[in-house]
Protein backbone atom coordinates (compact mmCIF):
# COMPACT_ATOMS: atom_id res chain seq x y z
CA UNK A 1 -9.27 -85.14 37.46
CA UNK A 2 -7.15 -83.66 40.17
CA UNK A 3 -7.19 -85.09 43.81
CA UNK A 4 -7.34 -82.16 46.57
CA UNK A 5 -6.36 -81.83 50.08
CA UNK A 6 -9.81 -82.58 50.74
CA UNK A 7 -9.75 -86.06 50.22
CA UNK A 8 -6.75 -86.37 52.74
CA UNK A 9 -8.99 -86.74 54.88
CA UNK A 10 -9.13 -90.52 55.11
CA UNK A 11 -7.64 -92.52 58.15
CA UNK A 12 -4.92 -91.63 60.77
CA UNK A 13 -2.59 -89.23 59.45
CA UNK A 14 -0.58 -87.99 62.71
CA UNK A 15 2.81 -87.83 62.32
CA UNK A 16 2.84 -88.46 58.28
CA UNK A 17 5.31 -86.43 56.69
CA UNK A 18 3.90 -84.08 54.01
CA UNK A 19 5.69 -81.81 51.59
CA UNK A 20 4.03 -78.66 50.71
CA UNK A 21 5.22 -77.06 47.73
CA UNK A 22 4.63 -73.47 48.46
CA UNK A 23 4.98 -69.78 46.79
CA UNK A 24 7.17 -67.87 49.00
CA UNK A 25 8.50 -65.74 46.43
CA UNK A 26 7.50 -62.99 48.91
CA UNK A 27 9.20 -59.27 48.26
CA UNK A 28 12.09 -58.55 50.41
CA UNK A 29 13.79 -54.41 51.03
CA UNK A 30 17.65 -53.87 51.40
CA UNK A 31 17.68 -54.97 54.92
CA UNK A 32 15.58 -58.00 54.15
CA UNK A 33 12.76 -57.65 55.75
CA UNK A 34 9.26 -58.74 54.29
CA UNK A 35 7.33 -56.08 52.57
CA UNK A 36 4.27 -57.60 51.57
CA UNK A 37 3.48 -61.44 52.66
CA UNK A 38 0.32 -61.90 50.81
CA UNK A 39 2.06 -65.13 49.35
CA UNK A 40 2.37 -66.59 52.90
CA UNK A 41 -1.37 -65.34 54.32
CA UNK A 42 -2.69 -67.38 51.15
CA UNK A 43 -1.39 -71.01 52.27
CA UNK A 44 -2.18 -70.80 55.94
CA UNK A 45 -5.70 -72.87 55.04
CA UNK A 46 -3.30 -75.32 53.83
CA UNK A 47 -1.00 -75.21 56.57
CA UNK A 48 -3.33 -75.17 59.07
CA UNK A 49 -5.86 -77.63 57.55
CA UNK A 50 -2.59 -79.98 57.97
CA UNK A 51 -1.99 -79.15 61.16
CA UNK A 52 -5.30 -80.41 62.31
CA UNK A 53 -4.42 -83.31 61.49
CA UNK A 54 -1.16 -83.32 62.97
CA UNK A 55 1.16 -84.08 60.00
CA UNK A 56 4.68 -83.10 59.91
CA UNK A 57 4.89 -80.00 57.63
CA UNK A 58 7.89 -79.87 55.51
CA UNK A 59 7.21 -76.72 53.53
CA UNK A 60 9.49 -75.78 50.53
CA UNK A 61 9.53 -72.69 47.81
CA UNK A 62 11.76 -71.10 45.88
CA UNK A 63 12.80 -66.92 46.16
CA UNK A 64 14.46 -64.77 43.26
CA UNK A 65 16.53 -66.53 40.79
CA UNK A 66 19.66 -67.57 42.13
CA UNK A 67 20.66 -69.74 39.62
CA UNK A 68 21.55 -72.59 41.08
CA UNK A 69 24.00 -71.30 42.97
CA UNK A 70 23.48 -69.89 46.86
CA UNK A 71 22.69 -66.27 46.88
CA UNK A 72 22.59 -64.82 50.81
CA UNK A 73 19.90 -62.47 49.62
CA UNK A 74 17.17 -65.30 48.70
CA UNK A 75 17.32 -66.82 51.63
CA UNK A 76 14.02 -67.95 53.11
CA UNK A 77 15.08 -66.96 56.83
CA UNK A 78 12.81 -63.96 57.00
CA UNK A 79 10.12 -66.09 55.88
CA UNK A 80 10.32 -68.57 58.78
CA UNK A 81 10.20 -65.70 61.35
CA UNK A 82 7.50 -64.41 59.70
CA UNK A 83 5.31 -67.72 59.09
CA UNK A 84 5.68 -68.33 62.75
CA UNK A 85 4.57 -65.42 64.08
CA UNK A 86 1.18 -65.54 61.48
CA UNK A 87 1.07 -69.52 62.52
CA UNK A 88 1.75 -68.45 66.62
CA UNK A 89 4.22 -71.59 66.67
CA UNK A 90 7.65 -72.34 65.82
CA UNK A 91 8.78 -73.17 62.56
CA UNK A 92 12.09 -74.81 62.03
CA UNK A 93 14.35 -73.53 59.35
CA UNK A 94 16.91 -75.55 57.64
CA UNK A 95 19.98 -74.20 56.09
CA UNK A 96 19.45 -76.37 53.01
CA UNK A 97 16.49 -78.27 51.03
CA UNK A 98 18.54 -81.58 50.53
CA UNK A 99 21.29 -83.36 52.65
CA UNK A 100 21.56 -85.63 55.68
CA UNK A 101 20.93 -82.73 58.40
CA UNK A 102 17.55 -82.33 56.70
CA UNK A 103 16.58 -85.78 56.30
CA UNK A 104 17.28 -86.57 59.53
CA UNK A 105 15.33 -83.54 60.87
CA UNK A 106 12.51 -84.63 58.86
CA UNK A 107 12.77 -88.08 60.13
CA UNK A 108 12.94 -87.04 64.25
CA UNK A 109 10.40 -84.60 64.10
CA UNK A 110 6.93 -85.02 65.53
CA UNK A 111 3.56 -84.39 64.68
CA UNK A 112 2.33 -80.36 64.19
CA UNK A 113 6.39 -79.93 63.74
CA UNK A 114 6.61 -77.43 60.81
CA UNK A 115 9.75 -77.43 58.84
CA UNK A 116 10.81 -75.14 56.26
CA UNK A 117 13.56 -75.64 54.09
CA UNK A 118 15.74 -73.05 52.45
CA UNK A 119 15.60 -72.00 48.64
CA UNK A 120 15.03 -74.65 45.87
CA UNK A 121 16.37 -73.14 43.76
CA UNK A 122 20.02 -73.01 45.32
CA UNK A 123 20.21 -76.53 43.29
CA UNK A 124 20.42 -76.06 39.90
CA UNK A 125 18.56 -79.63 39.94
CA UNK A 126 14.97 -77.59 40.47
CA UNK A 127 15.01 -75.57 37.25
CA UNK A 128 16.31 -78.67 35.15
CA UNK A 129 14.01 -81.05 36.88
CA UNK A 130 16.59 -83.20 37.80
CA UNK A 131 15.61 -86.60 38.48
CA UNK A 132 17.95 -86.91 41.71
CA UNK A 133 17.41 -83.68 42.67
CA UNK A 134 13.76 -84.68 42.94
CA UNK A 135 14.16 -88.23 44.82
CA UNK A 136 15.92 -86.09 47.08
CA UNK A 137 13.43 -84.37 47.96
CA UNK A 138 10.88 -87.08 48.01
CA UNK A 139 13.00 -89.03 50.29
CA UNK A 140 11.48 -90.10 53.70
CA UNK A 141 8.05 -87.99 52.63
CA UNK A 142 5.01 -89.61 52.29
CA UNK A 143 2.42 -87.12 51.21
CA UNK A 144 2.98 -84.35 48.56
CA UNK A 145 0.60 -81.14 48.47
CA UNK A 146 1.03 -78.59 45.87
CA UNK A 147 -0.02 -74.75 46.75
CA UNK A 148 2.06 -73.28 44.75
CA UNK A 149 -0.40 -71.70 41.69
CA UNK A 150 2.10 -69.15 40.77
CA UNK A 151 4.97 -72.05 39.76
CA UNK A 152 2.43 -74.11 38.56
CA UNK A 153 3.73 -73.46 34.68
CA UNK A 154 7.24 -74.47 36.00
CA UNK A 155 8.36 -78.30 34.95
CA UNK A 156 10.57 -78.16 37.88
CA UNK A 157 11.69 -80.65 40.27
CA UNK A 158 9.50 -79.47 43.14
CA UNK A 159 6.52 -79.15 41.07
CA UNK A 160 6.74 -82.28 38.65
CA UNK A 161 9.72 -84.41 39.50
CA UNK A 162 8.88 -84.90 42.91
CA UNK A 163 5.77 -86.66 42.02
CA UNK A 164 7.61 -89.65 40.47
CA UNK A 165 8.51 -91.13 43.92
CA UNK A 166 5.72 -90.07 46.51
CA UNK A 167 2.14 -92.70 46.13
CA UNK A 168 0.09 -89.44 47.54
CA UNK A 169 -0.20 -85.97 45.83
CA UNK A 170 -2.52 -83.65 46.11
CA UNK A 171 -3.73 -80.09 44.99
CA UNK A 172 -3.77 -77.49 48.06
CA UNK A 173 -6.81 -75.39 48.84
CA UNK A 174 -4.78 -72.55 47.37
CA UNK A 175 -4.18 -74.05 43.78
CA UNK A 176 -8.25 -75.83 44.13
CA UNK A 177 -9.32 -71.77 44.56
CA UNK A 178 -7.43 -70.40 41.35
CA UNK A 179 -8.56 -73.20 39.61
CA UNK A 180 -12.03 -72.87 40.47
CA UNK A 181 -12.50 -69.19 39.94
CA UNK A 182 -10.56 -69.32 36.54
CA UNK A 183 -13.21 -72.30 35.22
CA UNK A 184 -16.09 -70.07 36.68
CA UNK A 185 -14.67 -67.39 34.24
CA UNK A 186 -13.51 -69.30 31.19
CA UNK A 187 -15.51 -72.79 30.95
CA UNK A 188 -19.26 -71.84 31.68
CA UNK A 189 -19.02 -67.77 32.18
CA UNK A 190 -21.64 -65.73 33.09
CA UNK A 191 -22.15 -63.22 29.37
CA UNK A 192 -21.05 -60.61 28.27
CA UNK A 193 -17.23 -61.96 29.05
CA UNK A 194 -14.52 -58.45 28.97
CA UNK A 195 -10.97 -59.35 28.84
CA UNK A 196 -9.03 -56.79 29.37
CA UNK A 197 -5.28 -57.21 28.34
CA UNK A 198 -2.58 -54.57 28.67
CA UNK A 199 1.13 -54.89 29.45
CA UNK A 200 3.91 -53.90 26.80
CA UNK A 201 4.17 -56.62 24.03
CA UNK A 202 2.06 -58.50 21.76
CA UNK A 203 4.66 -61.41 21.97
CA UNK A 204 4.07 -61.88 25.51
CA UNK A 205 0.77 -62.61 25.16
CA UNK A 206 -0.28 -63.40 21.43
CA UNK A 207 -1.56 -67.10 22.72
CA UNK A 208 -3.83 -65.81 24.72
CA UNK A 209 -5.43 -63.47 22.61
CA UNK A 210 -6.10 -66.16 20.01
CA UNK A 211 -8.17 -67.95 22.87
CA UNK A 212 -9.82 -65.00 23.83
CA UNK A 213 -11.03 -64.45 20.55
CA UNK A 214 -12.58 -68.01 21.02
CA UNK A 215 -13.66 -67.16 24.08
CA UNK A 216 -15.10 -63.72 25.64
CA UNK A 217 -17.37 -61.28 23.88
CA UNK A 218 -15.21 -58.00 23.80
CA UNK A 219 -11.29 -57.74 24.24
CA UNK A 220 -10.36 -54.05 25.90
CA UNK A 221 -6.41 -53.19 24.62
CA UNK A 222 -4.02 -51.04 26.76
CA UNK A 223 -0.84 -50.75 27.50
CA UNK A 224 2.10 -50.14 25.04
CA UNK A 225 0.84 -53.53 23.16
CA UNK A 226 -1.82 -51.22 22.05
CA UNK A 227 0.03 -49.43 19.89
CA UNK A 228 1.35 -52.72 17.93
CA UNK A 229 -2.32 -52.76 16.61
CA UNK A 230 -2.74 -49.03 15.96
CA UNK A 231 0.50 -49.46 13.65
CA UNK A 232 -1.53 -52.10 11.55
CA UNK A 233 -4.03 -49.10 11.20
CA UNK A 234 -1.61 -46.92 9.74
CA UNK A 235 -1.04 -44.99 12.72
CA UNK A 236 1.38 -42.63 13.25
CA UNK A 237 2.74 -43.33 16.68
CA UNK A 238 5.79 -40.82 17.01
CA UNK A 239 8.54 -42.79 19.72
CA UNK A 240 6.03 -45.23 21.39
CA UNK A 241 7.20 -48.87 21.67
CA UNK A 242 5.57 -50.92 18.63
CA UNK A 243 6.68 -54.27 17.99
CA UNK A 244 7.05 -54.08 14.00
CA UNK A 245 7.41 -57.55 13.60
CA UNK A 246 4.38 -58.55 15.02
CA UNK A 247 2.09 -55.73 13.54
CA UNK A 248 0.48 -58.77 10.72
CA UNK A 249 0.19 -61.42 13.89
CA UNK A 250 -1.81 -58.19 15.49
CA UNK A 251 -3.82 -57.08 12.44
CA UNK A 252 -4.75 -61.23 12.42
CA UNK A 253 -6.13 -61.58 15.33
CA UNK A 254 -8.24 -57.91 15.38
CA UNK A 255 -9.89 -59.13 12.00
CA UNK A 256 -10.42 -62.66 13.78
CA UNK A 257 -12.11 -61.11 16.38
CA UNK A 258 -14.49 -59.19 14.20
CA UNK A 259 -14.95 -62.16 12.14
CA UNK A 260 -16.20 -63.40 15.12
CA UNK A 261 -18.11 -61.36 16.66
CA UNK A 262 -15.91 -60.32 19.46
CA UNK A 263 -15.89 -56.50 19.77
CA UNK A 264 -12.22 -55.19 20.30
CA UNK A 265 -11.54 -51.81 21.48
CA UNK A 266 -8.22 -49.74 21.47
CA UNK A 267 -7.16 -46.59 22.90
CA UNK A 268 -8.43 -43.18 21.40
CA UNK A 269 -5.95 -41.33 23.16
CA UNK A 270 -3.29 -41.20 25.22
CA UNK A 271 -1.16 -39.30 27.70
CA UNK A 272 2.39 -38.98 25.79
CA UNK A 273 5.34 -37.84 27.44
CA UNK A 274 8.65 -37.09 25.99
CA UNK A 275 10.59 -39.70 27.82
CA UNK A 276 9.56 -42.69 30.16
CA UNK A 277 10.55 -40.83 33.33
CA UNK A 278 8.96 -39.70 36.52
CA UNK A 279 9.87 -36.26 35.98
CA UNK A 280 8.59 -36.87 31.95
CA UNK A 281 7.03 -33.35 30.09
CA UNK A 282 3.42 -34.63 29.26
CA UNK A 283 0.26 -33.72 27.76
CA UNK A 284 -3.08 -35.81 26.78
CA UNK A 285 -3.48 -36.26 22.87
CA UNK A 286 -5.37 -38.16 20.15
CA UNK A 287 -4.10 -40.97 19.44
CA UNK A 288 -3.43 -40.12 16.09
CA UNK A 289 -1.62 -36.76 17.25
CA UNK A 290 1.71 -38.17 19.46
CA UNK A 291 4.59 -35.61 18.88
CA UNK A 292 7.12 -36.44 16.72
CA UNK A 293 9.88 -38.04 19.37
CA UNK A 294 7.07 -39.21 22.10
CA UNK A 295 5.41 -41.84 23.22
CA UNK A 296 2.17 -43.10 24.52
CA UNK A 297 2.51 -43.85 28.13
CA UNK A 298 -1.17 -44.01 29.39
CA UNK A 299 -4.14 -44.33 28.08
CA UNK A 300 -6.09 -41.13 28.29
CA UNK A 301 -9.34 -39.79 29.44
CA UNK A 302 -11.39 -40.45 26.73
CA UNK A 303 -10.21 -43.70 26.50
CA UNK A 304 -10.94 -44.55 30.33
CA UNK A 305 -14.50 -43.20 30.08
CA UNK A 306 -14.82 -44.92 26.77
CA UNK A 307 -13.45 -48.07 28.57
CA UNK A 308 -15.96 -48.00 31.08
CA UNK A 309 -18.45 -47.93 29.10
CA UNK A 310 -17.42 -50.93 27.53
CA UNK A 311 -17.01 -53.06 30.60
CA UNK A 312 -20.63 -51.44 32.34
CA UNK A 313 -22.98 -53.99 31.60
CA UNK A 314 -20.12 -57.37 31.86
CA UNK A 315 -20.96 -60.12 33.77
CA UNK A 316 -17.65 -61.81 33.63
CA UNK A 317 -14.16 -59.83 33.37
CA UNK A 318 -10.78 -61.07 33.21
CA UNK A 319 -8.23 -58.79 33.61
CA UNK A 320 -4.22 -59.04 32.91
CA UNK A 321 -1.47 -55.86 32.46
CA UNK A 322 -1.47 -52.81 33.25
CA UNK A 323 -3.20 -50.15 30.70
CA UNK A 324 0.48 -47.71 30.93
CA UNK A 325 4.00 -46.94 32.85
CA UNK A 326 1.96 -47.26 36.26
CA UNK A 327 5.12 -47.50 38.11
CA UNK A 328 5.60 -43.85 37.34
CA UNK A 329 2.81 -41.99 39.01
CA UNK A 330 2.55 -39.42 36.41
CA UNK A 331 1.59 -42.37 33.97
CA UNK A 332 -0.83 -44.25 36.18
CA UNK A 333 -3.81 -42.33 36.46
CA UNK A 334 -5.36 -44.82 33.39
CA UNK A 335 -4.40 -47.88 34.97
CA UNK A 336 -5.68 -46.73 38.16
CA UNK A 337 -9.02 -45.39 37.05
CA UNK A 338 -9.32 -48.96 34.93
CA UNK A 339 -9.02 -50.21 38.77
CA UNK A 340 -11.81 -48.69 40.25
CA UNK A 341 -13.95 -49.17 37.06
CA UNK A 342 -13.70 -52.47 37.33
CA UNK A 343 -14.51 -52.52 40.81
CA UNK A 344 -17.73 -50.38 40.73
CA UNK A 345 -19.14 -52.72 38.02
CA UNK A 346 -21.40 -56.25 39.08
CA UNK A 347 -19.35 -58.52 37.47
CA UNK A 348 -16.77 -61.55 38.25
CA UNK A 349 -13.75 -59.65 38.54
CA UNK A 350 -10.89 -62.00 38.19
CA UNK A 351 -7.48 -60.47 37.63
CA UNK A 352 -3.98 -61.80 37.21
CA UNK A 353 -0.55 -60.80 36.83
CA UNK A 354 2.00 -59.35 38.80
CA UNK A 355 1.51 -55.62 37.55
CA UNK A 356 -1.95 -55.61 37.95
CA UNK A 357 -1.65 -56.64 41.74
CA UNK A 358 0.02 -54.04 42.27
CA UNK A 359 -1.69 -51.48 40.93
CA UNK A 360 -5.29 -53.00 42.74
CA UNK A 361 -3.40 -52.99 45.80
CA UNK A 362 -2.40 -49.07 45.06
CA UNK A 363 -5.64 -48.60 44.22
CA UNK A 364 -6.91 -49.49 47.39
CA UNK A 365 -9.83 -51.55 45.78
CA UNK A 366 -8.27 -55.02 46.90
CA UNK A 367 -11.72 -55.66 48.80
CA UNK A 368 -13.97 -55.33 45.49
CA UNK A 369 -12.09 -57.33 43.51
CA UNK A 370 -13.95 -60.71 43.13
CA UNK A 371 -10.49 -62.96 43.02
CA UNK A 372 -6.53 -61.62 42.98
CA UNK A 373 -4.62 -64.57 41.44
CA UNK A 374 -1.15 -65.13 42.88
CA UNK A 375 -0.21 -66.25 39.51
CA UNK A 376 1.48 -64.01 36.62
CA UNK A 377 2.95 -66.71 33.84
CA UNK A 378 0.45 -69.16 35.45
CA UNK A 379 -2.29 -67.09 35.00
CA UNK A 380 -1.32 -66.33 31.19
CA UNK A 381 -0.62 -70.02 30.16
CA UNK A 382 -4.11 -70.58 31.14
CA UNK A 383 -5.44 -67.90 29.12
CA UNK A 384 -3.46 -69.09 26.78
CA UNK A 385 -5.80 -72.65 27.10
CA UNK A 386 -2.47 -74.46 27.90
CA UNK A 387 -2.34 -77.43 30.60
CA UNK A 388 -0.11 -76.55 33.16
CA UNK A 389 2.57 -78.96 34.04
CA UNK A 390 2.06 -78.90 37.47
CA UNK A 391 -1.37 -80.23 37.01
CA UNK A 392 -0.50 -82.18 34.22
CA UNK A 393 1.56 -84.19 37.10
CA UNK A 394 -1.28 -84.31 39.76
CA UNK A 395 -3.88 -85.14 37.56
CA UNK A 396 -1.48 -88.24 36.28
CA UNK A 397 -1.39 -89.32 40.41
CA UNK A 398 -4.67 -88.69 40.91
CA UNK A 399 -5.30 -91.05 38.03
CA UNK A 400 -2.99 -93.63 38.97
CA UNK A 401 -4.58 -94.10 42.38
CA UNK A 402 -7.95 -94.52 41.23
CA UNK A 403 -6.85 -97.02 38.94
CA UNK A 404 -4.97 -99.13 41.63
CA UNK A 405 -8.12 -98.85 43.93
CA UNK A 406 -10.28 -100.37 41.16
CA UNK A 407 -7.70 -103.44 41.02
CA UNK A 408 -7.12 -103.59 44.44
């Protein structure tokens, strides 16, 4: 059991200090300015559900990977100008997430102040989970709220640590809404269950094919992991990538599946091109047919109309990775068609992952997609039927609380 935000909601909390562990990971351009602040539009329920109540707000992500070491260009600055402007109030940035400047800000400030601190990850104490490094933190906080899905497979000091020394922690209405959509499609789904898993290796995501298999009623493959499986079929494959030395792990899991009843489906053709390149010579071929010294880059149109057959009559889909090189638009047309299939069918859509984000948002079908998660390696751990350690730690609060009220 996980205690949410919602139950906050018990006796006077103005002028309690909360720390939000937020996702503002947000994409910056060479004069560091915000490109897309989906990340930040996501937590304002959060923020402003706190605000009600008139806590202090001491909000706190990480940006890039610096390293533990300070890095000018993941600075959160940007992120405070633009959280104030989307929150219509001032938000105070500090120049550092630890120190006596910022627990003595912390300490002075008043309720509906909103503080946010600058990257976590400019400690190396946050990756290693430093026990200091998280007391630090904690210090002079009395509520913790995490909103941060996305980190949520992270045992880092803002995530896990930090629970150690604060009574209070809670799950945001962020991380309560990824959670509750991903149960909807994995504990008690509406049938037939599609997954649909593309992306480039089979290593990346061989865990959560083997709880697919366990799970959904037909797995759609795309993406250069595709071609992994086609090897174990004695494919041909000229130049495209194929990850020999996971070809048995591949060939295991497609007989599991049809051991199982699961109905797997792989690309009949492709769009090859003779070098992963915007300005790539292509042309659409059988899969069996790739030219000696090419490589599959897309999935092709037989396979996208055979593809939509497939997912036509779902109920449930889950979709993560890209089904090609969609960053190249001459090797996106797949992955974007797979877009607005999915869209135009009746089902759950739930899809996670980085990649396929993007290519939704290029898409333009953003609006008729049931549920975007923020999460990519948060997403997959849960695919992969792991418990993440981020609620691993909340869930251990939530229990700890319960148990003290039954004593008290």
């Amino acid at each position: 059991m996980i205690c949410y935000i919602d139950q906050l909601k018990n006796g006077s909390l103005a002028g309690k200090k909360v720390f939000v562990r937020v996702d503002f990971n947000v994409p910056l351009d060479d004069s560091g300015n915000i490109t897309d602040d989906v990340r930040i539009r996501r937590v304002l329920p959060t923020i402003n559900s706190l605000l009600d109540d008139e806590l202090v707000i001491v909000l706190a992500s990480h940006m890039g990977r610096p390293k533990g070491t300070v890095v000018p260009k993941y600075s959160l600055a940007p992120v405070a100008k633009r959280l104030g402007r989307l929150l219509k109030k001032d938000v105070i940035f500090l120049p550092d997430c630890i120190g006596p400047v910022v627990k003595q800000t912390i300490a002075e400030a008043g309720p509906g102040t909103v503080i946010l601190l600058e990257n976590l990850r400019f400690h190396p104490g946050e990756t290693s989970n430093d026990p200091e490094f998280a007391r630090a933190l904690a210090e002079g906080i009395d509520i913790y709220v995490n909103d941060a899905f996305a980190t949520a497979h992270r045992a880092h000091a803002s995530v896990v640590g930090i629970t150690e020394y604060i009574d209070e922690c809670y799950a945001g209405y962020l991380m309560k809404e990824e959670m509750n959509y991903f149960h909807r499609a994995m504990e008690n789904p509406m049938r037939p269950v599609v997954a649909i898993v593309g992306g480039a290796k089979v290593s990346g995501k061989l865990g959560a094919l083997e709880n697919l298999v366990n799970r959904v009623d037909k797995i759609v493959l795309g993406g250069a992991m595709a071609f992994t499986f086609l090897r174990g079929m004695g494919f041909g494959l000229g130049k495209s990538l194929v990850e020999e030395n996971m070809v048995e792990d591949a060939k295991r899991i497609f007989d599991e599946a049809i051991a199982r009843g699961v109905r797997f489906y792989l690309p009949v053709d492709c769009v090859a091109g003779d070098r992963m390149a915007p300005d790539a010579e292509t042309r659409v071929v059988p899969i069996q047919e790739i030219p000696r010294g090419w490589m599959g880059l897309d999935i092709g149109p037989a396979t996208t109309t055979l593809f939509n057959e497939v997912i036509r009559d779902a109920k449930t889909i889950i979709w993560n990775g890209p089904m090609g090189a969609f960053e190249y638009d001459v090797f996106s047309r797949g992955t974007l068609a797979m877009v607005h299939n999915v869209a135009n069918t009746y089902a759950l859509t739930i899809v996670g992952g980085g990649d396929t984000d993007v290519a939704v948002h290029k898409a333009g079908e953003v609006d008729r997609i049931s549920y975007i998660s923020t999460g990519g390696g948060a997403f997959l751990e849960l695919l992969e039927g792991k418990t993440l350690p981020a609620m691993a730690a909340l869930e251990k609060k939530c229990r700890q609380r319960q148990q003290e009220g039954e004593t008290a």
